[in-house]
Protein backbone atom coordinates (compact mmCIF):
# COMPACT_ATOMS: atom_id res chain seq x y z
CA UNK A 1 51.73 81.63 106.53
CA UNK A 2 48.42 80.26 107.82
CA UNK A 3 47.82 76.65 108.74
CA UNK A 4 45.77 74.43 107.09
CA UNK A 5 43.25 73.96 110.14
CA UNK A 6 41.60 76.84 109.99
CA UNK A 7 39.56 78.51 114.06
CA UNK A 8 36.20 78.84 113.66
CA UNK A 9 35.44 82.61 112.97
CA UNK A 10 35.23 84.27 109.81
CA UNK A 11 38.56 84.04 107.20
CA UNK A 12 40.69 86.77 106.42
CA UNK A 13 39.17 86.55 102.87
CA UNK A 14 35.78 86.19 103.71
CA UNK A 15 35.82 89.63 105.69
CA UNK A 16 37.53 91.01 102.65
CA UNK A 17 34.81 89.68 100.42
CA UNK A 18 31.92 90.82 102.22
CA UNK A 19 32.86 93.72 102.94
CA UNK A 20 33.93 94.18 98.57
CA UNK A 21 30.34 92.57 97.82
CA UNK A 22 27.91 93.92 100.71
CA UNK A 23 25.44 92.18 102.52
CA UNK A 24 21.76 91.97 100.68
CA UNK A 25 19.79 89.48 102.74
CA UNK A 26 20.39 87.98 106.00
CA UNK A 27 19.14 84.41 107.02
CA UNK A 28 16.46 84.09 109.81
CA UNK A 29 18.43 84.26 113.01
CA UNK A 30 21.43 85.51 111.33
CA UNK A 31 23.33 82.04 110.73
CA UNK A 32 24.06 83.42 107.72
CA UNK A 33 23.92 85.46 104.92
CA UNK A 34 24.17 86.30 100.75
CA UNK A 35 26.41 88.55 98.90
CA UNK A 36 26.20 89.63 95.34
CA UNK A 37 28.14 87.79 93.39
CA UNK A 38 30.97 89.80 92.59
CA UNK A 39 32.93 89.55 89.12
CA UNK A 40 36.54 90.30 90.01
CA UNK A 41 39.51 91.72 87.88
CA UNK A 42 40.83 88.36 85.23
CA UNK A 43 42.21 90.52 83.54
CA UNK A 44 46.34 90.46 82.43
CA UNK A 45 46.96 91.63 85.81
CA UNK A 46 46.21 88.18 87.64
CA UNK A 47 47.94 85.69 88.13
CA UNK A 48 47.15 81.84 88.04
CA UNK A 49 49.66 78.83 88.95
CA UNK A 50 48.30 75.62 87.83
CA UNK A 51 49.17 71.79 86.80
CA UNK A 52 50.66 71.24 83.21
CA UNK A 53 48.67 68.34 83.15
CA UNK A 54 45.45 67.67 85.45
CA UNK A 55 46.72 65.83 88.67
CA UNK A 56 43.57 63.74 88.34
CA UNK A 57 46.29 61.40 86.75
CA UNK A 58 48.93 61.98 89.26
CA UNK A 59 49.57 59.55 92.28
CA UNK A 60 50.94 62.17 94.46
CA UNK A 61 49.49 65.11 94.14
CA UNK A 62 45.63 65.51 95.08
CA UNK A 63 45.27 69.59 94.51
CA UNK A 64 47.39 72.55 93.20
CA UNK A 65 46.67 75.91 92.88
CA UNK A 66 48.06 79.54 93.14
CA UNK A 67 46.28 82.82 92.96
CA UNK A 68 47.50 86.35 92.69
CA UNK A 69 43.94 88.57 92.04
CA UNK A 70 44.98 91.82 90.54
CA UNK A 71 48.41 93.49 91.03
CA UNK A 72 49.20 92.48 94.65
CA UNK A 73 52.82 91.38 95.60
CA UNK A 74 51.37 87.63 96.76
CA UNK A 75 49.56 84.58 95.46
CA UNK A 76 47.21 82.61 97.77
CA UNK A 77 48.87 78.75 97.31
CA UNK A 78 47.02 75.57 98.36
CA UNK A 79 48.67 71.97 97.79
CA UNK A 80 47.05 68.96 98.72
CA UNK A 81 49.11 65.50 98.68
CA UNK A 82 46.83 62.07 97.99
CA UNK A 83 49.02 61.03 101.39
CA UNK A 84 49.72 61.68 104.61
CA UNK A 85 53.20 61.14 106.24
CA UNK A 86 54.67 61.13 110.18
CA UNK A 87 56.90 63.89 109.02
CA UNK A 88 57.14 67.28 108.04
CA UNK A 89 57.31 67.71 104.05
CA UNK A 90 59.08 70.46 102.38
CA UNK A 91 57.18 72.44 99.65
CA UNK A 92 59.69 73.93 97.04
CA UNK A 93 57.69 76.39 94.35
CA UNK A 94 59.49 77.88 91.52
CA UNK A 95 61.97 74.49 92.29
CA UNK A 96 64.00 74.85 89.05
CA UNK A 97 64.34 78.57 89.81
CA UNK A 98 67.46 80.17 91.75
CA UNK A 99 65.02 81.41 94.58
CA UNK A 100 62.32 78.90 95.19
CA UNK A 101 59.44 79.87 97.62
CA UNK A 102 59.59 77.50 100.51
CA UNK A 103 57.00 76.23 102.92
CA UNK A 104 56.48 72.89 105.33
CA UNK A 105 53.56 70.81 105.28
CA UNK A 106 53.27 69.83 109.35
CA UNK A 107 53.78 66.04 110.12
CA UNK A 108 50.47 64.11 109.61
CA UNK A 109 48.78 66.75 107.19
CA UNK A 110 48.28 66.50 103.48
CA UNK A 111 46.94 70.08 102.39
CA UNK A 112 48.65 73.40 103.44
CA UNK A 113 47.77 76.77 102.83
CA UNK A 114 50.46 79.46 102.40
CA UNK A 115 51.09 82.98 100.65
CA UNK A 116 53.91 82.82 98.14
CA UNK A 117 55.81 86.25 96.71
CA UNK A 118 55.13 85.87 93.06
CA UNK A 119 57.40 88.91 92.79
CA UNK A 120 58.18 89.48 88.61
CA UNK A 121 58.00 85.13 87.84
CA UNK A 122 58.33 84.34 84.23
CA UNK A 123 55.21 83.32 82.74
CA UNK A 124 55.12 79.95 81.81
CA UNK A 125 56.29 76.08 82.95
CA UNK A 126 57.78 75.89 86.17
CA UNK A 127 58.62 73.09 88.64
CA UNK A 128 56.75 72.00 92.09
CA UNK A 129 58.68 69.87 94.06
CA UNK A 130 57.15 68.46 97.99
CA UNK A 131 59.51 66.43 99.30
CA UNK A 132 60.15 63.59 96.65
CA UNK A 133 57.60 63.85 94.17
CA UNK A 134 57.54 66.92 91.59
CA UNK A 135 54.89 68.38 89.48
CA UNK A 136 55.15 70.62 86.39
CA UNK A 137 53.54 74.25 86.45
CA UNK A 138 52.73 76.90 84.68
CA UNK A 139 52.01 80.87 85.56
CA UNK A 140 49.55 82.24 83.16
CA UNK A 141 48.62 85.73 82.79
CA UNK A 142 44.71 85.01 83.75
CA UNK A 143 42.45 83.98 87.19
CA UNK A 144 40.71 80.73 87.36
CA UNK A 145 36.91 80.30 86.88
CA UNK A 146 36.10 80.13 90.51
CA UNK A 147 38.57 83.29 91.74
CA UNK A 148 35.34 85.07 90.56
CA UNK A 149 32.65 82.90 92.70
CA UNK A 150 30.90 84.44 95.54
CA UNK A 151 30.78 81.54 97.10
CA UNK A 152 34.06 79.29 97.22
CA UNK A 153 34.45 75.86 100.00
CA UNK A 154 37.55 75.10 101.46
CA UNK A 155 38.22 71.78 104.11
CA UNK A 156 38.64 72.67 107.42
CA UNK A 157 40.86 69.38 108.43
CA UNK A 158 41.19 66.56 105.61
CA UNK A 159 43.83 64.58 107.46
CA UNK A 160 41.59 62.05 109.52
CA UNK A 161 39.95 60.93 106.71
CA UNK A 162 41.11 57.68 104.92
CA UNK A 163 39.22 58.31 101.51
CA UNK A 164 39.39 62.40 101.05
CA UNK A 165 42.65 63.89 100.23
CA UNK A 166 41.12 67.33 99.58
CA UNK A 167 37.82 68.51 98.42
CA UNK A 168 36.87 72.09 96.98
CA UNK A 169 33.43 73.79 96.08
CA UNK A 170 32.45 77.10 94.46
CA UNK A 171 29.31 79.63 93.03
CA UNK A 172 28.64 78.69 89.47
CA UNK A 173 25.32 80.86 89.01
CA UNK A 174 21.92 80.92 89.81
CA UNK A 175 22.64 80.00 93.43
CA UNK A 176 24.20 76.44 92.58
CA UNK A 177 27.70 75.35 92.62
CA UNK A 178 30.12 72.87 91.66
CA UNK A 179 32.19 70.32 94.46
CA UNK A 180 35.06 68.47 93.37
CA UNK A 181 36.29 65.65 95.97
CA UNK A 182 40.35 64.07 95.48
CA UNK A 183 40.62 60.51 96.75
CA UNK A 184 43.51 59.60 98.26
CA UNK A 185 44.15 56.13 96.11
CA UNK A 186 42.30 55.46 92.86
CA UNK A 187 38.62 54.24 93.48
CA UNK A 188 38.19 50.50 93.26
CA UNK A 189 42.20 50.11 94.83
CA UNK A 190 41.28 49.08 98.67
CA UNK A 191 38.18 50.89 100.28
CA UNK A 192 36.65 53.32 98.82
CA UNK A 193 33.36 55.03 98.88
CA UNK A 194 30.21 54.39 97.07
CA UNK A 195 28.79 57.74 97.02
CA UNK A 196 29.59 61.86 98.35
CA UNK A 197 27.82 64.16 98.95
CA UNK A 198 27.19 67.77 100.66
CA UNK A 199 25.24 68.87 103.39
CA UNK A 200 24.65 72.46 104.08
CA UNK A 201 24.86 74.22 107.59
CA UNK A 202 21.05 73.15 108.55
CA UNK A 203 21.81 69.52 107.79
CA UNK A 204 20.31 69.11 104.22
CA UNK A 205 21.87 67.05 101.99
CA UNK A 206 22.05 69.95 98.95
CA UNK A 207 24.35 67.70 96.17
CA UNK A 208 24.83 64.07 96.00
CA UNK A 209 27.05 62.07 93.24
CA UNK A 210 28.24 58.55 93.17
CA UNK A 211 31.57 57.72 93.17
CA UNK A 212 32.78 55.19 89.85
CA UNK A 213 35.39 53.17 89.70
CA UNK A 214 38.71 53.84 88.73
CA UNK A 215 38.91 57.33 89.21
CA UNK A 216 41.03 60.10 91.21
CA UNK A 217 38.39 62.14 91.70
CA UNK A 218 34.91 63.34 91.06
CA UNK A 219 32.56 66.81 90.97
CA UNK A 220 28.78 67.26 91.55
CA UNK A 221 26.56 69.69 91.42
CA UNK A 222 25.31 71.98 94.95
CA UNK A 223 21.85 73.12 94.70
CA UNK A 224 21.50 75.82 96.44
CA UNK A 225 25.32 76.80 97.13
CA UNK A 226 25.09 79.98 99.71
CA UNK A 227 27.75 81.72 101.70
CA UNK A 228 26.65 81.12 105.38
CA UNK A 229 29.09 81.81 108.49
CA UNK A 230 28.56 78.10 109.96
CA UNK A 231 30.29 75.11 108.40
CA UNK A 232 28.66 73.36 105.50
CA UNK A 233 30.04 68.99 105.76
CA UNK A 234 31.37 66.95 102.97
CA UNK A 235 29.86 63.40 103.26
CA UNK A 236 31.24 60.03 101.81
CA UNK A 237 28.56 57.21 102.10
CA UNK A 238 29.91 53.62 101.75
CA UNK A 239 26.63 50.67 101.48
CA UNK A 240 24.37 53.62 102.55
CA UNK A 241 25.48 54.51 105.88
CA UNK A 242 27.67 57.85 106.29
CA UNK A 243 31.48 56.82 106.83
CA UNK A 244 33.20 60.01 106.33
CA UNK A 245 32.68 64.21 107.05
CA UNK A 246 34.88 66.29 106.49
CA UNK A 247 33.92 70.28 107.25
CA UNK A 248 34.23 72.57 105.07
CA UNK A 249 33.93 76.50 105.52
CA UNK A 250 32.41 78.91 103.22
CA UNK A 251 35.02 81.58 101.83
């Protein structure tokens, strides 16, 4: 199991990753550095866990996701809740199955990461369950559009923030990229933010988008969108001054 705040040296799966897709340039003084963008197996051997219907509608959840890549014994899960709470949470996976995979979200978090046995799953609808609330699945005999992104952006810590329940970026071609940013309550129900945007290790704001009204969540395009060893920042402006960053690492 690995926790959701993730130390500041390079992820399990980024190793893996650059050492599968090579280095070809490196960025002056080494802060960072480009891989080829490698097309990975999406073939019937992967595996995908996602929302029956997109949780851009759901209250609860923020983010749900589960990825086996070709024929390993293990998905990589990540579950973001629009809420924090004082206490631990239980996460229940396969819920309506004999032997759900279990896992705790830590008091005061809303996102945890964790590897879940997919062992020989059914294909098809499924139930989520974290504490109270429950979601509807489904395992599908495919991999997402980003599992194949050079580049993918993951939070480092999402809990301090009182407008970001979880945010995610990844390659798209060309050197761009896509960010999509969860809100913990629907926009225009308390405070909210006017605007987000991304800034990229050096400090430039790369991808900007603002934020309408009565909406879950939003995406906007990262231009350029490079894998770099140093943190890139999510940004939420509110009457033009910055009131939220979140980090977020490149994968």
């Amino acid at each position: 199991m690995r926790e959701r705040t993730v130390p500041r040296t390079m992820h399990r799966r980024t190793k893996r990753r650059a050492f599968l897709g090579g280095v070809v340039a490196a960025t002056v003084g080494g802060a960072g550095y480009v891989l080829n963008r490698q097309v990975r197996d999406s073939g019937a051997r992967g595996r995908w866990l996602r929302p029956v219907d997109p949780v851009s509608e759901s209250e609860e959840f923020a983010y749900v996701a589960a990825v086996r890549e070709g024929d390993g014994a293990e998905m990589d899960v990540e579950i973001a809740m629009r809420n924090t709470w004082n206490r631990s949470r239980e996460i229940a996976l396969f819920a309506d199955s004999a032997d759900p995979v279990t896992a705790s979200i830590p008091p005061l978090r809303g996102f945890w990461r964790f590897d879940a046995a997919v062992g020989d799953r059914d294909l098809g609808e499924h139930t989520l369950r974290v504490r109270g609330a429950t979601l509807p699945v489904e395992l599908v005999a495919e991999s997402p559009p980003f599992a194949s992104a050079g580049v993918r952006l993951t939070p480092r810590v999402t809990w301090r923030s009182d407008y970001v329940a979880h945010a995610h970026g990844w390659e798209t071609g060309d050197g761009r990229g896509r960010v999509t940013v969860a809100f913990r309550r629907r926009t225009g129900l308390g405070p909210t933010l006017d605007a987000v945007g991304f800034r990229d290790p050096e400090g430039r704001l790369v991808g900007r988008a603002a934020v309408p009204a009565d909406v879950h969540e939003v995406t906007f395009t990262v231009d350029p969108l490079t894998v770099s060893e140093a943190d890139g920042e999510l940004v939420g402006f509110r009457d033009g001054d910055v009131v939220d960053r979140i980090p977020m690492f490149y994968q």
